[in-house]
N, C-alpha and C. Protein backbone atom coordinates (compact mmCIF):
# COMPACT_ATOMS: atom_id res chain seq x y z
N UNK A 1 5.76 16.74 6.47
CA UNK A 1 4.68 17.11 5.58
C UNK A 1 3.66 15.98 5.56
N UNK A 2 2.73 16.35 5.65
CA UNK A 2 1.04 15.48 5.44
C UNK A 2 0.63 15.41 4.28
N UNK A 3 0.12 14.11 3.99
CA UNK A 3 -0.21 13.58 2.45
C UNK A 3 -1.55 13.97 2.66
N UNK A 4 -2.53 14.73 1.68
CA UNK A 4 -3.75 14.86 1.88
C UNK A 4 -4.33 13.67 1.06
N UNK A 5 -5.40 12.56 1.65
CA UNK A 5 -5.54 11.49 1.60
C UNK A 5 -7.34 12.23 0.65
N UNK A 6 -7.03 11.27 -0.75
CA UNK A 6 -8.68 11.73 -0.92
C UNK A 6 -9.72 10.81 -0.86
N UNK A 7 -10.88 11.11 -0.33
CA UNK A 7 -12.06 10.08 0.24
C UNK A 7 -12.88 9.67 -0.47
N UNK A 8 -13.37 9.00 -1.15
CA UNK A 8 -14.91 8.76 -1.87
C UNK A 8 -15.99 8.70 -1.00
N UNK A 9 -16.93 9.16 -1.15
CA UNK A 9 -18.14 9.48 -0.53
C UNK A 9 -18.85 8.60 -1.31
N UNK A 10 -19.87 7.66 -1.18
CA UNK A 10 -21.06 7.13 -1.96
C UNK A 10 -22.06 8.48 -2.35
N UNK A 11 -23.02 7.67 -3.42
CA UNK A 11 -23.51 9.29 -4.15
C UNK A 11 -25.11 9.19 -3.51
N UNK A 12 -25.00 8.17 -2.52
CA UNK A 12 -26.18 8.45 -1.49
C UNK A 12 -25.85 9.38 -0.65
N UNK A 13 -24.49 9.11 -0.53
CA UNK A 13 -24.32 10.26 1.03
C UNK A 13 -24.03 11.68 0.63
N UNK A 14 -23.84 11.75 -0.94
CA UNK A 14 -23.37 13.48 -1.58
C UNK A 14 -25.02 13.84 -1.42
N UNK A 15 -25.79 13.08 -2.03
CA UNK A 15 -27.07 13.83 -2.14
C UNK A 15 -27.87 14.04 -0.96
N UNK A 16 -27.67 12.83 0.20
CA UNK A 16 -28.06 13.44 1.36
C UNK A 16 -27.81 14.76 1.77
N UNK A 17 -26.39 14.63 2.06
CA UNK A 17 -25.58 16.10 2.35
C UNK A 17 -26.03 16.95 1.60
N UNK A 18 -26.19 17.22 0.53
CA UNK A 18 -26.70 18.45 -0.35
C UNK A 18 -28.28 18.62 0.07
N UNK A 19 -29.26 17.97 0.20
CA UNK A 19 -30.45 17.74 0.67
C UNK A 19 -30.29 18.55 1.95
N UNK A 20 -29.46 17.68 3.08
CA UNK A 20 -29.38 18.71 4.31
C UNK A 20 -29.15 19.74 3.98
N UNK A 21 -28.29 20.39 3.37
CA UNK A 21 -27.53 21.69 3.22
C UNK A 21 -29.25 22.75 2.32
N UNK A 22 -29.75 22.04 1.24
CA UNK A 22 -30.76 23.23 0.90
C UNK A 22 -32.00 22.61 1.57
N UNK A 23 -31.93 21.88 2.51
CA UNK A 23 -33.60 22.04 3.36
C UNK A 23 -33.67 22.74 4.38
N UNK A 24 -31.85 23.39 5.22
CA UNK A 24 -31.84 23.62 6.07
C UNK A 24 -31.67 25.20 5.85
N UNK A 25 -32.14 26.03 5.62
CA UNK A 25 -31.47 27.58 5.17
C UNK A 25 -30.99 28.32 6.54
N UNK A 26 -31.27 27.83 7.79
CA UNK A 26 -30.76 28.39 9.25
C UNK A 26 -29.51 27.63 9.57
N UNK A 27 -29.59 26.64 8.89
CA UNK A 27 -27.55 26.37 9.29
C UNK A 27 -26.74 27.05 8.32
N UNK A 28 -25.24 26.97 8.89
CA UNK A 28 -24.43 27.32 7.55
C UNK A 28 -23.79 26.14 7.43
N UNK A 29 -22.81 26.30 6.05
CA UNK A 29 -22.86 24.41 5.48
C UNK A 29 -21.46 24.42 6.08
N UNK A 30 -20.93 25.49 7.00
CA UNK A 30 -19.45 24.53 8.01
C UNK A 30 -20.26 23.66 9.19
N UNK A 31 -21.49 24.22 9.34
CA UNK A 31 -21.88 23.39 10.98
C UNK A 31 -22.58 22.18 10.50
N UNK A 32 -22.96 22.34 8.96
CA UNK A 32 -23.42 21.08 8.51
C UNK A 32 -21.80 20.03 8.37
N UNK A 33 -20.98 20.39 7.62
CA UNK A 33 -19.89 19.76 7.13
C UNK A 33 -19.29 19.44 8.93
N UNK A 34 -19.06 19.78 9.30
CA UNK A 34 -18.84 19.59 10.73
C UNK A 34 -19.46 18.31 11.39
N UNK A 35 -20.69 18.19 11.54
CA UNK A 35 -21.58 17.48 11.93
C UNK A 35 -21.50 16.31 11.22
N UNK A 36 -21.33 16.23 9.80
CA UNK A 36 -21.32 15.09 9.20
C UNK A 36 -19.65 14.79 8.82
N UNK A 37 -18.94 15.19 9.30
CA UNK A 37 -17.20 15.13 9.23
C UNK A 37 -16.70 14.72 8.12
N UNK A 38 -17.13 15.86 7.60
CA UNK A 38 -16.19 16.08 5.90
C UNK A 38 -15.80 17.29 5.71
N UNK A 39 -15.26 17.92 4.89
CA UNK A 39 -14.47 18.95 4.60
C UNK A 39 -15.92 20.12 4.38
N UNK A 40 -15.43 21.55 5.17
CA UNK A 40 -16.45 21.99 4.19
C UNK A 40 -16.46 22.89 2.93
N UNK A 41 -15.16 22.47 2.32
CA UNK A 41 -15.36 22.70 1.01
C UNK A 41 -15.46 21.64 0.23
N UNK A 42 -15.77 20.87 0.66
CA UNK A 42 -15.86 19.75 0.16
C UNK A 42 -17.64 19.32 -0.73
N UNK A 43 -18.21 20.05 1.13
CA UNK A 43 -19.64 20.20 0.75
C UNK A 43 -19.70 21.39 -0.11
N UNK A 44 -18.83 22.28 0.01
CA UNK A 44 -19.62 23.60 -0.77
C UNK A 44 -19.89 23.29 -1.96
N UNK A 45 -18.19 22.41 -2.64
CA UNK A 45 -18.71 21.75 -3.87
C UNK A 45 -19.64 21.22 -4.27
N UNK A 46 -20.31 20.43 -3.56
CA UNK A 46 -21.24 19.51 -3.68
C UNK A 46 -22.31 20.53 -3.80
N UNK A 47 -22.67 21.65 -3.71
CA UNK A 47 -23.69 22.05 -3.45
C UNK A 47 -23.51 22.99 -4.24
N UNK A 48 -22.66 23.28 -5.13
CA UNK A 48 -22.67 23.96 -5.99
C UNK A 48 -22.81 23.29 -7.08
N UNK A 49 -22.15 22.20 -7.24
CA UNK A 49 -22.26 21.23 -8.52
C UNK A 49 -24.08 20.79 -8.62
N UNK A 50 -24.77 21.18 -7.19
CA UNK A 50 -26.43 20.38 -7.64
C UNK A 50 -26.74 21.86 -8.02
N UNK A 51 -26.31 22.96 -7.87
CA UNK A 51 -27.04 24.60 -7.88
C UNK A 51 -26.99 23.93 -9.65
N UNK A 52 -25.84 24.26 -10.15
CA UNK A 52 -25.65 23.84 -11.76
C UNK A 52 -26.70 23.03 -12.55
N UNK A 53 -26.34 21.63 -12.12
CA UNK A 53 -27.38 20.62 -12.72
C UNK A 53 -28.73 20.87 -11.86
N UNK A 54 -29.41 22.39 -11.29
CA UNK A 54 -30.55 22.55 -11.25
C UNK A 54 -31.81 22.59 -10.11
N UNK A 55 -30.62 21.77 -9.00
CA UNK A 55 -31.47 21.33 -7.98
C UNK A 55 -31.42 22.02 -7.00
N UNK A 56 -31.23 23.20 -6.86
CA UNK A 56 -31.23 24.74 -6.08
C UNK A 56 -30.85 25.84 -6.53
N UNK A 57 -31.07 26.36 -5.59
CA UNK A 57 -30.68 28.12 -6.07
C UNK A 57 -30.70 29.04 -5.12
N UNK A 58 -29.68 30.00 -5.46
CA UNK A 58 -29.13 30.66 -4.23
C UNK A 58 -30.43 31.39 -4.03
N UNK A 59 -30.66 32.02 -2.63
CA UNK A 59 -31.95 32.84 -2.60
C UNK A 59 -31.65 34.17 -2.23
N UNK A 60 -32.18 35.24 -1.65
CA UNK A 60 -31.71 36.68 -1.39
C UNK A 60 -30.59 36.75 -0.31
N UNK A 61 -30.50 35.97 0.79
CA UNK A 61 -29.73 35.67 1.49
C UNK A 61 -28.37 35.10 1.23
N UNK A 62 -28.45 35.03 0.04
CA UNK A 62 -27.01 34.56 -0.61
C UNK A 62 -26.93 32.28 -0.20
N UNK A 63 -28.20 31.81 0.57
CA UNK A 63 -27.83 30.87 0.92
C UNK A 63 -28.84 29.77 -0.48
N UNK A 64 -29.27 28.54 -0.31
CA UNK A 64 -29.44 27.59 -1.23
C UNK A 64 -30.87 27.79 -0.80
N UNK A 65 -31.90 27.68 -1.12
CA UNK A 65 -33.31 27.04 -0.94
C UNK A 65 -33.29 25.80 -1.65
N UNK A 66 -34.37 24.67 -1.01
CA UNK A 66 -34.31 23.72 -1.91
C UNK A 66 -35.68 24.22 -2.90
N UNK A 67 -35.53 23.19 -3.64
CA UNK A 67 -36.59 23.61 -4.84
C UNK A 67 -36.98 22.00 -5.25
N UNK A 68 -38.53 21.77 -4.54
CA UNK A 68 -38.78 20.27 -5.07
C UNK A 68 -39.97 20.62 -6.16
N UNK A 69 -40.27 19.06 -6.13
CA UNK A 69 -41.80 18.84 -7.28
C UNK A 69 -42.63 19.85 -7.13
N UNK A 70 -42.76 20.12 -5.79
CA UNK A 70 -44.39 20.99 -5.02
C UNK A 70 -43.95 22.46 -5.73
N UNK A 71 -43.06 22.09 -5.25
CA UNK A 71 -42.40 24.06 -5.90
C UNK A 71 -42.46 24.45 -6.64
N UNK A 72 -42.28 23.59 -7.83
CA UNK A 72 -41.98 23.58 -9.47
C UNK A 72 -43.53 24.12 -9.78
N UNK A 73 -43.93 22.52 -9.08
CA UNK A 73 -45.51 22.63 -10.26
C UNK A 73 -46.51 23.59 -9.52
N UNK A 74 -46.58 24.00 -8.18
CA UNK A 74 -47.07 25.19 -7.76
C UNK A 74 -48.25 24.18 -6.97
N UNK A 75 -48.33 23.09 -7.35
CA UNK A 75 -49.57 21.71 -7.05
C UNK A 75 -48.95 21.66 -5.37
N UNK A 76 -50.33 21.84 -4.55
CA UNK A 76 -50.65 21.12 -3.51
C UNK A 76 -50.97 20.16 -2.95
N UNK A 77 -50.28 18.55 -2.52
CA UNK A 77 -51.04 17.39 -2.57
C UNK A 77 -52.39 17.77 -1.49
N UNK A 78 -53.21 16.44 -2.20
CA UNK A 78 -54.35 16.38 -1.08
C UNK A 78 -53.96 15.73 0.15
N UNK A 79 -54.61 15.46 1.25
CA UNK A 79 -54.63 15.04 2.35
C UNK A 79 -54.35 13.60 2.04
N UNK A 80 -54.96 13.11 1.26
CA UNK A 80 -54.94 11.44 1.39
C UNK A 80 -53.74 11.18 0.47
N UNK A 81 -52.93 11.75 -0.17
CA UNK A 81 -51.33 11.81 -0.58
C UNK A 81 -50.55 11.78 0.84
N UNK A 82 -50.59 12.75 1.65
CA UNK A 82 -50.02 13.07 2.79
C UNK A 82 -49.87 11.80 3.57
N UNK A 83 -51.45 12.15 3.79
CA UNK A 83 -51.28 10.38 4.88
C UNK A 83 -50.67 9.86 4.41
N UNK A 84 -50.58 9.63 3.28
CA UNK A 84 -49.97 7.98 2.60
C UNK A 84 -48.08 8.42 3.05
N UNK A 85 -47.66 9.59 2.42
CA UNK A 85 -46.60 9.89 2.47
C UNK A 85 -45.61 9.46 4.23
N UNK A 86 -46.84 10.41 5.12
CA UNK A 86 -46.47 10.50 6.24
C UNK A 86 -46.30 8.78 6.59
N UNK A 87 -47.53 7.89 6.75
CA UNK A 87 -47.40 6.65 7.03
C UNK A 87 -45.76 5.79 6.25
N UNK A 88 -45.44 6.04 4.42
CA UNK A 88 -44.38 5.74 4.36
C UNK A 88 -43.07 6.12 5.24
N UNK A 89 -43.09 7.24 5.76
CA UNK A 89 -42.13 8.10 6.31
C UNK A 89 -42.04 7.57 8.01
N UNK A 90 -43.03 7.21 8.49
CA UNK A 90 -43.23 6.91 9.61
C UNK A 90 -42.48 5.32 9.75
N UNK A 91 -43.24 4.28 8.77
CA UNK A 91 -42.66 3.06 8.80
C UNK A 91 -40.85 3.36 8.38
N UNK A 92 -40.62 4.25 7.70
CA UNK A 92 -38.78 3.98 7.59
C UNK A 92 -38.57 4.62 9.02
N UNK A 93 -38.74 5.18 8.87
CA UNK A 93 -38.49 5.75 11.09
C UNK A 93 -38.01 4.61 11.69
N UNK A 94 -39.44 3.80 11.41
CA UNK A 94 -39.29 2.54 12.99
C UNK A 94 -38.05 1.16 12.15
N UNK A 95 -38.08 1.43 10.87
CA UNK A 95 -36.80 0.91 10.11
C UNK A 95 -35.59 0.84 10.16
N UNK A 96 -35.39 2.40 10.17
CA UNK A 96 -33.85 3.18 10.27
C UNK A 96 -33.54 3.03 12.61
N UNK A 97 -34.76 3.28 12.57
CA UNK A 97 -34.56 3.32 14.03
C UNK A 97 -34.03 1.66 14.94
N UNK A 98 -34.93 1.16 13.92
CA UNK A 98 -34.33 -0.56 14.30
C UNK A 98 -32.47 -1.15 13.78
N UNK A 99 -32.45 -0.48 12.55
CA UNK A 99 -31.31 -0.85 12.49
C UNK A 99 -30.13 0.00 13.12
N UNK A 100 -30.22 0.68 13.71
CA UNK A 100 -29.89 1.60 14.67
C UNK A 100 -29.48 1.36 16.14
N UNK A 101 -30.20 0.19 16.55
CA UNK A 101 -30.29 -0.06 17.45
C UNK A 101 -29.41 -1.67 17.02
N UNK A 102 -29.18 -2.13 16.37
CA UNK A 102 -28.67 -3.16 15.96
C UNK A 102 -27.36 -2.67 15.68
N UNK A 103 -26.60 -2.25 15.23
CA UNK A 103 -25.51 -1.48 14.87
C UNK A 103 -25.18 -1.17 16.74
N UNK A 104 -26.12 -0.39 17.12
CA UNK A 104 -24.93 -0.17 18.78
C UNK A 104 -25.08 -1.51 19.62
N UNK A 105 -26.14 -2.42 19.57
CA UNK A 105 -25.88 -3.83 20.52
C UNK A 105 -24.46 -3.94 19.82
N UNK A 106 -24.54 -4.20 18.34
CA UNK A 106 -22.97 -4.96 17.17
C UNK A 106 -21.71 -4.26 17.74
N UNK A 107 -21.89 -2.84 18.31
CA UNK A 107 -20.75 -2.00 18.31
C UNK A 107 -20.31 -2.56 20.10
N UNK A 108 -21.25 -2.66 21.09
CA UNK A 108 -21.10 -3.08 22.23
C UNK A 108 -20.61 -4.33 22.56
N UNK A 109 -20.82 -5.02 21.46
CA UNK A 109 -20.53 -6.46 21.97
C UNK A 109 -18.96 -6.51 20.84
N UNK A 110 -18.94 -5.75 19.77
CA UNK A 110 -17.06 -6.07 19.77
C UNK A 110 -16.45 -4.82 20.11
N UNK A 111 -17.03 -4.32 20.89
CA UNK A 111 -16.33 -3.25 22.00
C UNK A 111 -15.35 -4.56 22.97
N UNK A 112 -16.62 -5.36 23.34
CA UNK A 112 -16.55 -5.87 24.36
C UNK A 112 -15.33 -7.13 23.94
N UNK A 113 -15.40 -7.41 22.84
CA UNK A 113 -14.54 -8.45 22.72
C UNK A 113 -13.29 -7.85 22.11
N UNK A 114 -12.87 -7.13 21.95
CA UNK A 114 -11.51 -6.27 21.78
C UNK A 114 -10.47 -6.38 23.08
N UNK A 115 -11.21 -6.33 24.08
CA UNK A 115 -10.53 -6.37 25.05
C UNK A 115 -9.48 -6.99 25.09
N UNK A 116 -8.08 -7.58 25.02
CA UNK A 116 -7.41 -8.35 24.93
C UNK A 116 -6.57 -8.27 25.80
């Protein structure tokens, strides 16, 4: 018999996951839970516990839509919001993308020294 071992997730990575799960309405949340290798009832929970406290809702399709600020208040930003947005969004890119690249040199080089 197998001990089912339980995991803590940080509550950056629940809300990511829930984020993926209602921005994406063309996946279903096993190919999400899959992809990010966690249970997927694990996620369903998760994505039911944000439906509750508010932060989606099922849509005709039976699946999650997300529901942000823009949605709520019906408000369209202007263009010069955007830019600004896009330019923030752009600089974490070349951010996330740098440390990214630091993490696989780190992973290659004690690949490399494992060898024993």
């Amino acid at each position: 018999m197998s001990l089912m071992v339980m995991k803590n997730y940080p509550p950056e990575f629940k809300a990511d996951a829930v984020a993926l799960v209602l921005s994406r309405p063309d996946r279903t949340i096993t190919s999400i839970a899959r992809d990010l290798g966690i249970s997927r009832e694990t996620l369903r929970l998760w994505v039911r516990a944000a439906q509750i406290r508010g932060e989606g809702a099922p849509n005709a399709t039976g699946r999650v839509a997300a529901t942000g600020k823009r949605a709520l208040s019906g408000h369209i930003p202007s263009d010069d919001v955007l830019e600004e947005e896009n330019k923030q969004l752009r600089a974490r890119i070349r951010e996330l993308e740098q440390e990214r690249d630091i993490l696989r040199r780190a992973a290659k080089l004690f690949a490399g020294e494992t060898n024993w």
